[in-house]
PDB file of N, CA and C in Angstrom:
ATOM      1  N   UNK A   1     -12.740 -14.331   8.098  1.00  0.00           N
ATOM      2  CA  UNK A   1     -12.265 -13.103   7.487  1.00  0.00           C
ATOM      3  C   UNK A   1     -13.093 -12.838   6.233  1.00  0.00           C
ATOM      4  N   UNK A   2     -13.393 -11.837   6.205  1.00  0.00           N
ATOM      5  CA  UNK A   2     -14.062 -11.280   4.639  1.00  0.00           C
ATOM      6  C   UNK A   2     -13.420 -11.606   3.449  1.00  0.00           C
ATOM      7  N   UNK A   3     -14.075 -11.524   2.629  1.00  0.00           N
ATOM      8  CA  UNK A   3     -13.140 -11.452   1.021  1.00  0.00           C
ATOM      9  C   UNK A   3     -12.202 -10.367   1.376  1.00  0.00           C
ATOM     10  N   UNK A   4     -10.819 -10.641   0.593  1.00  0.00           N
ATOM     11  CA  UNK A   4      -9.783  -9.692   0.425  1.00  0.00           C
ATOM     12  C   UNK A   4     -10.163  -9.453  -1.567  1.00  0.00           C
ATOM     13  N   UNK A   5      -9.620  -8.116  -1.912  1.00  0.00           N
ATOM     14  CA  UNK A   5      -9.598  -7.771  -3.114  1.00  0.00           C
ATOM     15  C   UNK A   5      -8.527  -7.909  -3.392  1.00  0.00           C
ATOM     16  N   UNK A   6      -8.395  -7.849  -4.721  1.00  0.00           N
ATOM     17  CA  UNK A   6      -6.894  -7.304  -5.685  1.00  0.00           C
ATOM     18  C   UNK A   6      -7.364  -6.735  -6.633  1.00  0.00           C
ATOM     19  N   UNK A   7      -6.045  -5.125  -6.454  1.00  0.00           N
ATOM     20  CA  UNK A   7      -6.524  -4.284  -8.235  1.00  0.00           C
ATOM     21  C   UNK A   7      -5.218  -3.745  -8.025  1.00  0.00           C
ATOM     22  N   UNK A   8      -5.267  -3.136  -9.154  1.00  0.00           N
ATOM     23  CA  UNK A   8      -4.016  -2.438 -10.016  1.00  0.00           C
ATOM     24  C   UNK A   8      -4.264  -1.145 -10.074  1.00  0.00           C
ATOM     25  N   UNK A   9      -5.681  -0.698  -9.776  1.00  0.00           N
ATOM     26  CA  UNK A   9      -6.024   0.348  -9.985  1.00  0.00           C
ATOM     27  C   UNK A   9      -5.796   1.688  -8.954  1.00  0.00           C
ATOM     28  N   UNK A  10      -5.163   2.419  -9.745  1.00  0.00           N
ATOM     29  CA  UNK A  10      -4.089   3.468  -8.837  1.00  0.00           C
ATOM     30  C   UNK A  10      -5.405   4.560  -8.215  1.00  0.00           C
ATOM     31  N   UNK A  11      -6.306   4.479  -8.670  1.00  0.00           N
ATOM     32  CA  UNK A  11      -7.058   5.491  -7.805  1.00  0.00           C
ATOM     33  C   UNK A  11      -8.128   4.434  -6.811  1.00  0.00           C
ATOM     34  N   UNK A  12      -8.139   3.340  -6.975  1.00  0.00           N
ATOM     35  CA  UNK A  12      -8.433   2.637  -5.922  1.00  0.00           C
ATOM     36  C   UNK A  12      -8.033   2.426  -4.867  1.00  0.00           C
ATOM     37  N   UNK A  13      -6.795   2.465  -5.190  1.00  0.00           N
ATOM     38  CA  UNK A  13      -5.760   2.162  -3.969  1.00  0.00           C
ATOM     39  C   UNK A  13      -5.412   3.267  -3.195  1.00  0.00           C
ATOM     40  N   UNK A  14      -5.379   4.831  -3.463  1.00  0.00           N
ATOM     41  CA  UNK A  14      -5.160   5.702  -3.280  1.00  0.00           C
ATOM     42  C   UNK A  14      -6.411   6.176  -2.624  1.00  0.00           C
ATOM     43  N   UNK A  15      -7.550   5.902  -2.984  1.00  0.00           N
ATOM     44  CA  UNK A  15      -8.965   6.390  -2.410  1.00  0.00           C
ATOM     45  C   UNK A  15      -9.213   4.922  -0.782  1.00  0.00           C
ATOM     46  N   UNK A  16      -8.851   4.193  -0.833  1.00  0.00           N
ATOM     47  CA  UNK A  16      -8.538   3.079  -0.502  1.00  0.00           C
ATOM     48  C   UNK A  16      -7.693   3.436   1.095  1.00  0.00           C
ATOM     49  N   UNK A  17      -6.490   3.991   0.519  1.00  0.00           N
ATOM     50  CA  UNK A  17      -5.702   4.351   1.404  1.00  0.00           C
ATOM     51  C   UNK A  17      -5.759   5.588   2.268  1.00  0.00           C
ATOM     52  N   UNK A  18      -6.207   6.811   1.625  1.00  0.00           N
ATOM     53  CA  UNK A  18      -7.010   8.301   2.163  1.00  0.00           C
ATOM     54  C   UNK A  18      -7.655   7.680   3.395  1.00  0.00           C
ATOM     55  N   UNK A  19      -8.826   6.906   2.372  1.00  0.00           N
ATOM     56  CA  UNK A  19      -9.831   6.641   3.507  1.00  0.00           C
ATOM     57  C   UNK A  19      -9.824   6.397   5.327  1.00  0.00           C
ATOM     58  N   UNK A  20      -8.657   5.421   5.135  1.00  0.00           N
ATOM     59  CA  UNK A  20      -7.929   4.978   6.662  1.00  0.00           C
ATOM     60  C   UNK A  20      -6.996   6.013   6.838  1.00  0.00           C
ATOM     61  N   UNK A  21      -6.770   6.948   6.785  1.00  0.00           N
ATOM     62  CA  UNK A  21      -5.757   7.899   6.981  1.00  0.00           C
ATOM     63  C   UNK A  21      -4.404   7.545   6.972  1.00  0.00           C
ATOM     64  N   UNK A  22      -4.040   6.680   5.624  1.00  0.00           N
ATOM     65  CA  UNK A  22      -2.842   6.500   5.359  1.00  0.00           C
ATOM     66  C   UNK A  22      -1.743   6.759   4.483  1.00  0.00           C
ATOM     67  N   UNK A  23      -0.852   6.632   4.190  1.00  0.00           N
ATOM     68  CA  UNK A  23       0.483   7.561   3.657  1.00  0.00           C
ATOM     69  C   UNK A  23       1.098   6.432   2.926  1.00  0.00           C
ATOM     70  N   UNK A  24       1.318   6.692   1.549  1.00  0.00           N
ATOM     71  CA  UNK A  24       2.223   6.121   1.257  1.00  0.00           C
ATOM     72  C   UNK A  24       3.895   6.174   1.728  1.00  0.00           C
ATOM     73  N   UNK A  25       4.360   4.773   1.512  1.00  0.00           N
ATOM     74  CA  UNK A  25       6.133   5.084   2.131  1.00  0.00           C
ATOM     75  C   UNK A  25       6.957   4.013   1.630  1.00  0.00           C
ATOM     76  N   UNK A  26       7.946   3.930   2.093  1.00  0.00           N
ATOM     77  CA  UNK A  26       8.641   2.895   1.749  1.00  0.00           C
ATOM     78  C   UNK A  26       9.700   2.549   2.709  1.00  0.00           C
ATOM     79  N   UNK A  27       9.866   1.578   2.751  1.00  0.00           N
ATOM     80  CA  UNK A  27      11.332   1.202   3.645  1.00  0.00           C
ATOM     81  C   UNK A  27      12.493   1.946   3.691  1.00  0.00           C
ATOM     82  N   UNK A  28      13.123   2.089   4.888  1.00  0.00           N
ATOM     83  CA  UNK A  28      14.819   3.287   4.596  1.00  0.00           C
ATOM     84  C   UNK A  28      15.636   2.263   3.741  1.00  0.00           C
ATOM     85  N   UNK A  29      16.365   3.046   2.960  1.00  0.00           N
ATOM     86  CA  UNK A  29      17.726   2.078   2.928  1.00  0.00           C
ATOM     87  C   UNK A  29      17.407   0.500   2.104  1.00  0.00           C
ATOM     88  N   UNK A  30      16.477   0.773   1.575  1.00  0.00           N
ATOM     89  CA  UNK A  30      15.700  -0.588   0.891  1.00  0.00           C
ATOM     90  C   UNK A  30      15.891  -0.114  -0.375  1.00  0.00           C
ATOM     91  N   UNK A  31      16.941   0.537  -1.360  1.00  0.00           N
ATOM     92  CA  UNK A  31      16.135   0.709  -2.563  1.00  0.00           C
ATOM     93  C   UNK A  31      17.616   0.659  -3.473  1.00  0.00           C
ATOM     94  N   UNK A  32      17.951  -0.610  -2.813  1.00  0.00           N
ATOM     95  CA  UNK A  32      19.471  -0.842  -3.588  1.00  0.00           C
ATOM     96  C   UNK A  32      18.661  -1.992  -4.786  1.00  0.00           C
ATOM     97  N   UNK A  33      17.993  -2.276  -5.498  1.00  0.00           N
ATOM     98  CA  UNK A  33      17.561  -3.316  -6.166  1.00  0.00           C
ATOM     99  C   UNK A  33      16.507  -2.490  -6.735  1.00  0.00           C
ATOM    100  N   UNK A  34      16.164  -1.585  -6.903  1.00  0.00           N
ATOM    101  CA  UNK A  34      14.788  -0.885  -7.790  1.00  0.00           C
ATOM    102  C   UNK A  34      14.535   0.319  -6.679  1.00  0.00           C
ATOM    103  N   UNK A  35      13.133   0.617  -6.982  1.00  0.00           N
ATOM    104  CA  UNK A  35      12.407   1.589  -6.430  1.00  0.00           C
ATOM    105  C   UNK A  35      12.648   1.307  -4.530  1.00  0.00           C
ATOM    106  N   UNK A  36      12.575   0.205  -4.179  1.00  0.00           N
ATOM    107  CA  UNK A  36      12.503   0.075  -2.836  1.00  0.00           C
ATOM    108  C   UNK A  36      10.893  -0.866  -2.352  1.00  0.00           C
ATOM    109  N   UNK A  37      11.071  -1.753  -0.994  1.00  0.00           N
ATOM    110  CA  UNK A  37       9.869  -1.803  -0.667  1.00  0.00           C
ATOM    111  C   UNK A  37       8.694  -1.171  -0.404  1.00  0.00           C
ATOM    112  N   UNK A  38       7.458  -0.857  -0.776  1.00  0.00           N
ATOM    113  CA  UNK A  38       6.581  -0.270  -0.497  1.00  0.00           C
ATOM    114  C   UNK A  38       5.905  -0.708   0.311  1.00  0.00           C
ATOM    115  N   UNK A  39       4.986   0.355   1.487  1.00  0.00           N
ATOM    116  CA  UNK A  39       4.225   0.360   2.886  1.00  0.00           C
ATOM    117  C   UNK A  39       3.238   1.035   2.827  1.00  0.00           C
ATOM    118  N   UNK A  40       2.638   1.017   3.546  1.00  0.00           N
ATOM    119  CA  UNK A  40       1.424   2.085   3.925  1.00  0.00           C
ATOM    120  C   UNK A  40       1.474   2.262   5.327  1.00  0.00           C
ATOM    121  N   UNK A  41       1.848   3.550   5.551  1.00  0.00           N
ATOM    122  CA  UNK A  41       2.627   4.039   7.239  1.00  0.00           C
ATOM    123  C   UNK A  41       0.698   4.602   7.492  1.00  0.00           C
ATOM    124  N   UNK A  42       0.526   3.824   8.631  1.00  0.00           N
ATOM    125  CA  UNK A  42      -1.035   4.388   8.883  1.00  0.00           C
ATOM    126  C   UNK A  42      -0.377   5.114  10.403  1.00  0.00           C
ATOM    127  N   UNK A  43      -1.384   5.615  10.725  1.00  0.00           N
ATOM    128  CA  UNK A  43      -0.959   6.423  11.814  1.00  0.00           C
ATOM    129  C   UNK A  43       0.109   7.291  12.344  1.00  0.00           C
ATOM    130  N   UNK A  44       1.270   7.224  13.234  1.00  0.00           N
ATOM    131  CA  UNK A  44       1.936   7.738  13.736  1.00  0.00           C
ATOM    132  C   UNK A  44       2.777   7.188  12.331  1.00  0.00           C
ATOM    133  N   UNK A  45       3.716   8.589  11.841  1.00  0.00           N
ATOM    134  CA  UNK A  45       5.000   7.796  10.995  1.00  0.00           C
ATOM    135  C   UNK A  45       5.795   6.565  11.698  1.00  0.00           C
ATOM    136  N   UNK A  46       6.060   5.453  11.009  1.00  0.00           N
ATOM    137  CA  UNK A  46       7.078   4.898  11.254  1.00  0.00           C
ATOM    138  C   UNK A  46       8.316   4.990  11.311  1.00  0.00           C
ATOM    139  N   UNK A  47       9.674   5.318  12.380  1.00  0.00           N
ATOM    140  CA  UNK A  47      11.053   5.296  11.984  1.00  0.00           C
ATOM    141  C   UNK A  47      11.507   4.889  10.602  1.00  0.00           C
ATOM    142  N   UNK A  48      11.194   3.416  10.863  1.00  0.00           N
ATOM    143  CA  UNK A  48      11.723   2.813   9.980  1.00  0.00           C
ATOM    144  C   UNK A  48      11.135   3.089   8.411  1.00  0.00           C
ATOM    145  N   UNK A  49       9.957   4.055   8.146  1.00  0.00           N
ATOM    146  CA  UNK A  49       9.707   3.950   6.716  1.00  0.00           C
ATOM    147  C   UNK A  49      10.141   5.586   6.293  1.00  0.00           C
ATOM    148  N   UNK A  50       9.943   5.398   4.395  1.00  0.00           N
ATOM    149  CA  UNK A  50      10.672   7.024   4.346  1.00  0.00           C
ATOM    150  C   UNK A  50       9.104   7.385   3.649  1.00  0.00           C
ATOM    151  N   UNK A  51       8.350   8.650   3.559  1.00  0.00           N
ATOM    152  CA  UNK A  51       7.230   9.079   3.650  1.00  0.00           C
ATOM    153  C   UNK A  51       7.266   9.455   1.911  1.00  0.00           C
ATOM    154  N   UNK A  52       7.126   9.225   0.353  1.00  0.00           N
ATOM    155  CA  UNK A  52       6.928   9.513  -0.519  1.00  0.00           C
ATOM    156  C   UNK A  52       5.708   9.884  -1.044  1.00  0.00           C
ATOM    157  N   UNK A  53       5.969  10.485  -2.393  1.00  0.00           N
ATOM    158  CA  UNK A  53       5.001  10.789  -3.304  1.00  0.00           C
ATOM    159  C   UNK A  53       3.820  10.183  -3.858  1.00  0.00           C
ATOM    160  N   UNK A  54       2.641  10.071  -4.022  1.00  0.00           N
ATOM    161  CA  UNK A  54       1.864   9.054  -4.613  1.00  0.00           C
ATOM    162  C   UNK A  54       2.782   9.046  -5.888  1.00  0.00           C
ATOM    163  N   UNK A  55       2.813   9.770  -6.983  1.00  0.00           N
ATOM    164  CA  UNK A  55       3.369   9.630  -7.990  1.00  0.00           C
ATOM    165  C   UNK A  55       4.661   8.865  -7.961  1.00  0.00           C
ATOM    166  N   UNK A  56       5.895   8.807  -6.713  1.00  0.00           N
ATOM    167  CA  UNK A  56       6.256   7.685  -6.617  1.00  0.00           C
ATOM    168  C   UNK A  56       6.023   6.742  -6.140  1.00  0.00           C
ATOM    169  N   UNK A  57       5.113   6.760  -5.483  1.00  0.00           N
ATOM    170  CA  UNK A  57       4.857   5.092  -5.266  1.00  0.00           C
ATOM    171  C   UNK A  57       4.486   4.607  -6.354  1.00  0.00           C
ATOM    172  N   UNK A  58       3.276   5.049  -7.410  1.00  0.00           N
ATOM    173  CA  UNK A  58       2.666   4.468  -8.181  1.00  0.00           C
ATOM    174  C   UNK A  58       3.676   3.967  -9.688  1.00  0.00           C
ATOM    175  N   UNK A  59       5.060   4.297  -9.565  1.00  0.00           N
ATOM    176  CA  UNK A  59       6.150   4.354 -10.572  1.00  0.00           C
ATOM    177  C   UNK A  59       6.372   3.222  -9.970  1.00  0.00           C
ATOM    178  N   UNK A  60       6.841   3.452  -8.578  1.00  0.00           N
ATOM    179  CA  UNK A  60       7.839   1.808  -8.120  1.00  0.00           C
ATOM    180  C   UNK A  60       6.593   0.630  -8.148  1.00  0.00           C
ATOM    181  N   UNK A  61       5.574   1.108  -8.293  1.00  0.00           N
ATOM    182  CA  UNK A  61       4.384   0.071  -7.837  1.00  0.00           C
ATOM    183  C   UNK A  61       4.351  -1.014  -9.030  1.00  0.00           C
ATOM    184  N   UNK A  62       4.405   0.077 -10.403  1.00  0.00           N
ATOM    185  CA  UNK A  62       4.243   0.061 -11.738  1.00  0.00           C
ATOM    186  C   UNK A  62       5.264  -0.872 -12.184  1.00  0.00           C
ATOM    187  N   UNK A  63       6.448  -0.330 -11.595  1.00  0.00           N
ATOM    188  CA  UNK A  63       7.906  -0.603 -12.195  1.00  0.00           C
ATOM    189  C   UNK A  63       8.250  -2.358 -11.266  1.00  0.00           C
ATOM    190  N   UNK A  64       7.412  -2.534 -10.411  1.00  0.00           N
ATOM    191  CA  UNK A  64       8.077  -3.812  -9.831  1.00  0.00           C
ATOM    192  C   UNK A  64       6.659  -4.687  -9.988  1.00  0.00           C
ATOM    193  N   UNK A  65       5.712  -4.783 -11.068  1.00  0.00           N
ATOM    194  CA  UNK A  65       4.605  -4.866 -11.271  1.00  0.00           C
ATOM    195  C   UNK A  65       4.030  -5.394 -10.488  1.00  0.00           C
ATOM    196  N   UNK A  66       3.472  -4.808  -9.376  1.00  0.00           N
ATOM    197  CA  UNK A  66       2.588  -5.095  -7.975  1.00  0.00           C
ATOM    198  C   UNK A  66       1.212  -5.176  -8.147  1.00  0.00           C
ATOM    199  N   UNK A  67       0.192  -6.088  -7.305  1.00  0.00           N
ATOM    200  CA  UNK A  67      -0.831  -5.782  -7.061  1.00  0.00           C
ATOM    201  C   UNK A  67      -1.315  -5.384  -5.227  1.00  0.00           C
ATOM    202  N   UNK A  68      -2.444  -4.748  -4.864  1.00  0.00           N
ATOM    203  CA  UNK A  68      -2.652  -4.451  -3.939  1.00  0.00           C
ATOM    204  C   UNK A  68      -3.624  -5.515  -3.690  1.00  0.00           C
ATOM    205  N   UNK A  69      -3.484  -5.981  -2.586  1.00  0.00           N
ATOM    206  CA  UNK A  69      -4.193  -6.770  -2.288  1.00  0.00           C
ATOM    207  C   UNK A  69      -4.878  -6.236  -0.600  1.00  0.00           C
ATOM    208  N   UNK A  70      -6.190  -6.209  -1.048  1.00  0.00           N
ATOM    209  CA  UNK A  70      -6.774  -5.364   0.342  1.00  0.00           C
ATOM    210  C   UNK A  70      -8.327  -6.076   1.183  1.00  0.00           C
ATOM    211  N   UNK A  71      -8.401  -5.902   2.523  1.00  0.00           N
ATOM    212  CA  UNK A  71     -10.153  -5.835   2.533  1.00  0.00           C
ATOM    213  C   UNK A  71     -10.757  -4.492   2.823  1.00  0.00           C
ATOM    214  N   UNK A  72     -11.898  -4.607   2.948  1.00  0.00           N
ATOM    215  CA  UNK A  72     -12.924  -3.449   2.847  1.00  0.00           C
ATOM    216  C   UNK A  72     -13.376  -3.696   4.375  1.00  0.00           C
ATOM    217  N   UNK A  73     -13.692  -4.698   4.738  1.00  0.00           N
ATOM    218  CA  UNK A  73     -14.539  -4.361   6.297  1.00  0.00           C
ATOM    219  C   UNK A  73     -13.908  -5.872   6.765  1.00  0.00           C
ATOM    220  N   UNK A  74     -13.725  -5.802   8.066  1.00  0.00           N
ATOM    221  CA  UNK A  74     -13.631  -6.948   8.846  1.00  0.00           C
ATOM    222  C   UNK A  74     -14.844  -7.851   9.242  1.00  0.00           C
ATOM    223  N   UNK A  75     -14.692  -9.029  10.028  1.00  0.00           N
ATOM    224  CA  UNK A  75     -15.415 -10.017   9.543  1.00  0.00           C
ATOM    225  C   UNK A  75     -17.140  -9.332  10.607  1.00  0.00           C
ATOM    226  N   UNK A  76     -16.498  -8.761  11.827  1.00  0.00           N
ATOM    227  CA  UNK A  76     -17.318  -7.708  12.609  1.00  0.00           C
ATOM    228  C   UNK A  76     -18.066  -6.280  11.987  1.00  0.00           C
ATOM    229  N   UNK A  77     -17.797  -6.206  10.745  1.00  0.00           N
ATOM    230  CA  UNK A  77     -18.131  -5.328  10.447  1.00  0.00           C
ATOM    231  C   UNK A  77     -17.569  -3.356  10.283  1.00  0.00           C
ATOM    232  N   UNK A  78     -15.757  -3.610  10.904  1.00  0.00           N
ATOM    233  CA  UNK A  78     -15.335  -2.501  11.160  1.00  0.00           C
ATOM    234  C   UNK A  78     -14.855  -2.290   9.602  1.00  0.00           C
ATOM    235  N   UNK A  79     -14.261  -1.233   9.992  1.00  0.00           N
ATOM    236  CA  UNK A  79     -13.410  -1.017   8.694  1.00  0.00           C
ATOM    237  C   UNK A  79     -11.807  -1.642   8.543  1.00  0.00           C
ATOM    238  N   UNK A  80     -11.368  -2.001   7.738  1.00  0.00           N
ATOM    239  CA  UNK A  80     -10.595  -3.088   7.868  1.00  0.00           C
ATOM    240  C   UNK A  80      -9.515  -2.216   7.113  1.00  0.00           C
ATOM    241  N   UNK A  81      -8.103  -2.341   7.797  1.00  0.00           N
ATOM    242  CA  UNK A  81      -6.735  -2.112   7.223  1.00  0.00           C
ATOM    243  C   UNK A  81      -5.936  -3.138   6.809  1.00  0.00           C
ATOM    244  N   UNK A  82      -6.893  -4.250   6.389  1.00  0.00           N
ATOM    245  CA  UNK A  82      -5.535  -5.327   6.037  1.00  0.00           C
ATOM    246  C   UNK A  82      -5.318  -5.010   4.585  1.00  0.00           C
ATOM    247  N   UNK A  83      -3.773  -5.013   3.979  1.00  0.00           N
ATOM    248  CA  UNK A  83      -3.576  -4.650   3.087  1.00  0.00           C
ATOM    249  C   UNK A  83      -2.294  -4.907   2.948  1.00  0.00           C
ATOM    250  N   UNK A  84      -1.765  -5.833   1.838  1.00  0.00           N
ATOM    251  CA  UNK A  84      -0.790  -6.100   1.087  1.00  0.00           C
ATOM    252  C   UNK A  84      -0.198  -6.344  -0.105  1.00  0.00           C
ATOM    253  N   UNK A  85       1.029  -5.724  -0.753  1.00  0.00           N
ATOM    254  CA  UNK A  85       1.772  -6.309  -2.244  1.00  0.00           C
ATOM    255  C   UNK A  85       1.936  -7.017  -2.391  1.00  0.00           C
ATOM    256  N   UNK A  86       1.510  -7.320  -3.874  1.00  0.00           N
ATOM    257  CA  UNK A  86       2.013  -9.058  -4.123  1.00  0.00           C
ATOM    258  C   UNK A  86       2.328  -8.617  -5.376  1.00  0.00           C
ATOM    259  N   UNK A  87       3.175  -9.693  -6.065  1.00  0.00           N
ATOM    260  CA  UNK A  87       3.149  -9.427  -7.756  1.00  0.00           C
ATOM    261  C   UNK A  87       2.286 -10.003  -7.986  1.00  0.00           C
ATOM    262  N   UNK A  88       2.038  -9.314  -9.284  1.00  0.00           N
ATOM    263  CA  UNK A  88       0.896  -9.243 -10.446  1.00  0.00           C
ATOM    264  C   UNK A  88       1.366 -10.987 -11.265  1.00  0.00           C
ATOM    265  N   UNK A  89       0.385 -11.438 -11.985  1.00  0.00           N
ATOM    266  CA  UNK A  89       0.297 -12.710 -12.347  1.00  0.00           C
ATOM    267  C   UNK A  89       0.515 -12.638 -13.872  1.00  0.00           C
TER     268      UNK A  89
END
């Protein structure tokens, strides 16, 4: 597998995410404890996620101090959607 990144940086992640044609979202019914889990619904919406704002995601992102943790290309050379939250250190 390639290097994976981590940033904080909200227009990274957002230029990041465009790119693959993806949507910020969040889990239904997940947001009894803060903002809620955050997703990235690529393709067809998911049932299960609810479709938000960048400006909220980047609040709950902020507010539950997350990092994105992503790659850029797979080990073949495609373009790579692996991508996950973690907290910040």
């Amino acid at each position: 597998m390639t290097a994976a990144m981590t940033t904080v940086d909200h227009d990274t992640i957002r230029n990041w995410v465009e790119a693959r044609k993806g949507r910020p979202a969040r889990v239904k019914d997940a947001t009894e404890g803060g903002g809620g889990l955050l997703r990235i619904d690529f393709g067809k919406p998911e049932d299960t996620l609810e479709k938000i704002s960048w400006d909220e995601f980047f609040k709950i992102f902020d507010e539950e101090n997350l990092a994105f943790l992503h790659q850029d290309m797979t080990d073949d050379g495609q373009t790579s959607r692996f991508c996950k939250f973690i907290h910040r250190h």
